[in-house]
N, C-alpha and C. Protein backbone atom coordinates (compact mmCIF):
# COMPACT_ATOMS: atom_id res chain seq x y z
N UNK A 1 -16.73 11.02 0.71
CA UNK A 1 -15.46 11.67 0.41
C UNK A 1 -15.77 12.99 -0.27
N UNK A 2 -15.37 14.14 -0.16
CA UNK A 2 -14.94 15.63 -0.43
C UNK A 2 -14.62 15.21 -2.25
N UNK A 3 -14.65 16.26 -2.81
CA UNK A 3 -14.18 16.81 -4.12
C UNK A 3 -12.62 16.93 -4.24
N UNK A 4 -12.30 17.36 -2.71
CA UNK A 4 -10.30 17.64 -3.02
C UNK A 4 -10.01 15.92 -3.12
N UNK A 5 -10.82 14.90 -3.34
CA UNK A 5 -9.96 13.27 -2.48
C UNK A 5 -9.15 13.61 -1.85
N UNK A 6 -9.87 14.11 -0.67
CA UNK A 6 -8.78 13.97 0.57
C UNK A 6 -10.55 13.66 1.69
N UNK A 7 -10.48 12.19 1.81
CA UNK A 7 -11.61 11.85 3.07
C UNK A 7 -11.60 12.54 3.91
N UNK A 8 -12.93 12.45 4.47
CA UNK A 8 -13.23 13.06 5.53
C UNK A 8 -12.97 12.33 6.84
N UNK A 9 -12.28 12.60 7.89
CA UNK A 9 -12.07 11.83 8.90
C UNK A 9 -13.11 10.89 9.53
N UNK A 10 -14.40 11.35 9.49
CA UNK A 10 -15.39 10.92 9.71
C UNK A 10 -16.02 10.14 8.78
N UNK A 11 -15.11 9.76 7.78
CA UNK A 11 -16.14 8.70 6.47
C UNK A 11 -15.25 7.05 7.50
N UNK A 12 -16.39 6.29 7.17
CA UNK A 12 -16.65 5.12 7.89
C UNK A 12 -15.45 4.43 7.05
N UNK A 13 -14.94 4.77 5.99
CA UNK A 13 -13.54 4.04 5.19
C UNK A 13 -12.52 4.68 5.79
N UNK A 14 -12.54 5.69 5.97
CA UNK A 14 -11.04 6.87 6.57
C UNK A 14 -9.76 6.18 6.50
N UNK A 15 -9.77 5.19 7.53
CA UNK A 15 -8.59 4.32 8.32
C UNK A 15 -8.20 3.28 6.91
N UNK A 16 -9.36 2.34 6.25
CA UNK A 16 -8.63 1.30 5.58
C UNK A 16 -8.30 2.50 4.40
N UNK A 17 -8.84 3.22 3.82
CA UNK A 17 -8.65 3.70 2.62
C UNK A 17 -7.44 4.55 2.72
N UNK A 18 -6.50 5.54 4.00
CA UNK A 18 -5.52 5.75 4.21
C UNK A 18 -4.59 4.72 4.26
N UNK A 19 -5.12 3.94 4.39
CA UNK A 19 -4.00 2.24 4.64
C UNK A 19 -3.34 2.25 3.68
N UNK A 20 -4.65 1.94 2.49
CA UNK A 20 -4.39 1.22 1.10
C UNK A 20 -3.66 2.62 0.35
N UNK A 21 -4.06 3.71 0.71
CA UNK A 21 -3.39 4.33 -0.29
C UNK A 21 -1.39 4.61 0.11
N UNK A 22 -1.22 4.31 1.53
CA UNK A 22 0.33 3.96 1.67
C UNK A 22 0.20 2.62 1.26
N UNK A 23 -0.03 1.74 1.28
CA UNK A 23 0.32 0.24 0.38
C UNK A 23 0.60 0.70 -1.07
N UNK A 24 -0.20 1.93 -1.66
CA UNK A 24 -0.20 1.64 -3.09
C UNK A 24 1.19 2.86 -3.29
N UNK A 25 1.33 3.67 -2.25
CA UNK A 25 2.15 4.39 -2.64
C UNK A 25 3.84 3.78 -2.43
N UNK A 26 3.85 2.75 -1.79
CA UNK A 26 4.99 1.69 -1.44
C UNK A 26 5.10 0.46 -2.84
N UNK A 27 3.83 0.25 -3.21
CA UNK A 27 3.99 -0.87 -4.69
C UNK A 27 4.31 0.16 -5.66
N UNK A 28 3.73 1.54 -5.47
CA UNK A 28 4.14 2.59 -6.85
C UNK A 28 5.88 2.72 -6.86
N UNK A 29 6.57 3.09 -5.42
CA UNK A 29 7.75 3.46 -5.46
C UNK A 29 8.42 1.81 -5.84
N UNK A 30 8.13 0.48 -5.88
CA UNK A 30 8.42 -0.10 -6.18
C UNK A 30 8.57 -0.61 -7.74
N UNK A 31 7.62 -0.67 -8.04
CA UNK A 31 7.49 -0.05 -9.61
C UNK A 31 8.36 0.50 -10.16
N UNK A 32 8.28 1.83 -9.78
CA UNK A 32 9.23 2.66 -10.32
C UNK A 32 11.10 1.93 -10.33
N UNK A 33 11.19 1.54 -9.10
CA UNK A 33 12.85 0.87 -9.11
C UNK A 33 12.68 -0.37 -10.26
N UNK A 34 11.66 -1.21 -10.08
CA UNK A 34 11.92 -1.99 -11.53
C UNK A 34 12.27 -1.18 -12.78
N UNK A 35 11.24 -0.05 -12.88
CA UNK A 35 11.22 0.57 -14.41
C UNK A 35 12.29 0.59 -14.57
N UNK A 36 13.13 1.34 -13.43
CA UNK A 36 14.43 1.98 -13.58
C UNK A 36 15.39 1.27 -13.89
N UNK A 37 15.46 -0.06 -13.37
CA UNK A 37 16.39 -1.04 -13.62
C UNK A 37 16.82 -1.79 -14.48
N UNK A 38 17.87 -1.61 -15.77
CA UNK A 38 17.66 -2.14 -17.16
C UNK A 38 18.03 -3.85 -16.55
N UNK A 39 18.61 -4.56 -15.64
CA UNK A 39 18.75 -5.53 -15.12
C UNK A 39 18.53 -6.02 -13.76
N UNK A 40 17.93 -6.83 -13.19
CA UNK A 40 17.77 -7.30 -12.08
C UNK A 40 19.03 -8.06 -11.44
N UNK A 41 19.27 -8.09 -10.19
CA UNK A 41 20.36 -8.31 -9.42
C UNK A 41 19.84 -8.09 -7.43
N UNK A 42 20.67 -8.85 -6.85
CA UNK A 42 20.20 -9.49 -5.65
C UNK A 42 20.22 -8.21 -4.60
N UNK A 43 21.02 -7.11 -5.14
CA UNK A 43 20.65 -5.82 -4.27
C UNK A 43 19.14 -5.22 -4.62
N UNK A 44 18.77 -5.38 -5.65
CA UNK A 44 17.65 -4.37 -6.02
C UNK A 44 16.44 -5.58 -5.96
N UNK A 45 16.74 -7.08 -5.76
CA UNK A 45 15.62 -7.54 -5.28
C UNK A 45 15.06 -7.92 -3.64
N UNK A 46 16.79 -7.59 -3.24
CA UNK A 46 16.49 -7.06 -1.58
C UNK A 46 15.96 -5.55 -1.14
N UNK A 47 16.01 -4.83 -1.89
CA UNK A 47 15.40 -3.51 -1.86
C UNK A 47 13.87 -3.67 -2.04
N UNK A 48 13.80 -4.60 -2.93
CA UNK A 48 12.06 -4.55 -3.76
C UNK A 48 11.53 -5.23 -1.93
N UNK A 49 12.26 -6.28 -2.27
CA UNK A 49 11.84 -6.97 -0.76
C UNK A 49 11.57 -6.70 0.55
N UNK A 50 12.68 -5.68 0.72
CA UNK A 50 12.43 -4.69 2.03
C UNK A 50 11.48 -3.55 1.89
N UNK A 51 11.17 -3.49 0.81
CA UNK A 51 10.17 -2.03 0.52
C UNK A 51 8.78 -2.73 0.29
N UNK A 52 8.71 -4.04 -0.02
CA UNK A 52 7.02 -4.47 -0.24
C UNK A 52 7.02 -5.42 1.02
N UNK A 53 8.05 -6.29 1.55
CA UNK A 53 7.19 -7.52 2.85
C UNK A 53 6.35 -6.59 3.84
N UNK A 54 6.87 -5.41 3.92
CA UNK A 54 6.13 -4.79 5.30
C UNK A 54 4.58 -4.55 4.74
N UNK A 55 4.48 -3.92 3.50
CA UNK A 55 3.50 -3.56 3.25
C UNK A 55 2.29 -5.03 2.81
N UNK A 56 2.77 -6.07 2.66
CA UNK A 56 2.22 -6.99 2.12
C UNK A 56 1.35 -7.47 3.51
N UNK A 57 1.90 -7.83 4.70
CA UNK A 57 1.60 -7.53 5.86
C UNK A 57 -0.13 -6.78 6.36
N UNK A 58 0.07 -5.52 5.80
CA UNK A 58 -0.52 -4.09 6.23
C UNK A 58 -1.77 -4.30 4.90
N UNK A 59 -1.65 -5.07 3.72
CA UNK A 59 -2.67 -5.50 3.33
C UNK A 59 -3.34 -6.54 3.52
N UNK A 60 -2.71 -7.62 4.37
CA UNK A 60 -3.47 -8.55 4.72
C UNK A 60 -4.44 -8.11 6.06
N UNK A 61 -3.57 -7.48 6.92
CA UNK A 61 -4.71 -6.77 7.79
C UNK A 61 -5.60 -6.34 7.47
N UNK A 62 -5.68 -5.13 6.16
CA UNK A 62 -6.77 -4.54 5.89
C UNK A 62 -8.20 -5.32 5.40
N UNK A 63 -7.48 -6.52 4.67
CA UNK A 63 -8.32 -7.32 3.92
C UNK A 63 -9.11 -8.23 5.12
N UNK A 64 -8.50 -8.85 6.41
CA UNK A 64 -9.13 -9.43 7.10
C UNK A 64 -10.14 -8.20 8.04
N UNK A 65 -9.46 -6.97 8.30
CA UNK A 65 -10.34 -6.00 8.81
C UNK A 65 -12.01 -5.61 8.55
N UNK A 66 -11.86 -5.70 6.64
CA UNK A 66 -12.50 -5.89 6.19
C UNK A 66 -13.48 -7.36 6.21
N UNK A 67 -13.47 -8.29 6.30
CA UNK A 67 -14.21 -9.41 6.56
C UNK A 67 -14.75 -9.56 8.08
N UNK A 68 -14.25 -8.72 8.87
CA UNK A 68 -14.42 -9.20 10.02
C UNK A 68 -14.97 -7.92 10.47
N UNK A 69 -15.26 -6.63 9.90
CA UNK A 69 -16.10 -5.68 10.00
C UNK A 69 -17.75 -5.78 10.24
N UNK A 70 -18.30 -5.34 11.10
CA UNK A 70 -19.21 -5.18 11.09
C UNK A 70 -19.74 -4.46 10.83
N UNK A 71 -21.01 -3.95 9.86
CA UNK A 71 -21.30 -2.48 9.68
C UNK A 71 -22.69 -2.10 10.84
């Protein structure tokens, strides 16, 4: 990886490490709606819900990608 952290297309992580960093940028914006929320309620835990199942998904891929990698 470069000095700007921005990978090089050609680093052998490229693909999972772009993955993970939209997973983390989907648990961050999630985060943030808890912070924001002085109470929890069934709209904002269908929001949390619709904003993390996809991504929960997109880390289990990565994680089996990872095991099943060959180097």
């Amino acid at each position: 990886m470069n000095n700007n952290q921005i990978p090089d297309p050609a680093w052998d992580y490229y693909i999972i490490w772009h993955s993970c960093q939209h997973i983390k940028a989907k648990i961050d914006e999630a985060l943030k709606i808890m912070n924001d929320s002085e109470y929890a309620n069934k709209e904002i835990d269908k929001e949390l819900y619709d904003l993390l199942d996809p991504v929960s998904d997109n880390l289990i891929e990565v994680i089996q990608k990872l095991k099943h990698d060959d180097h």
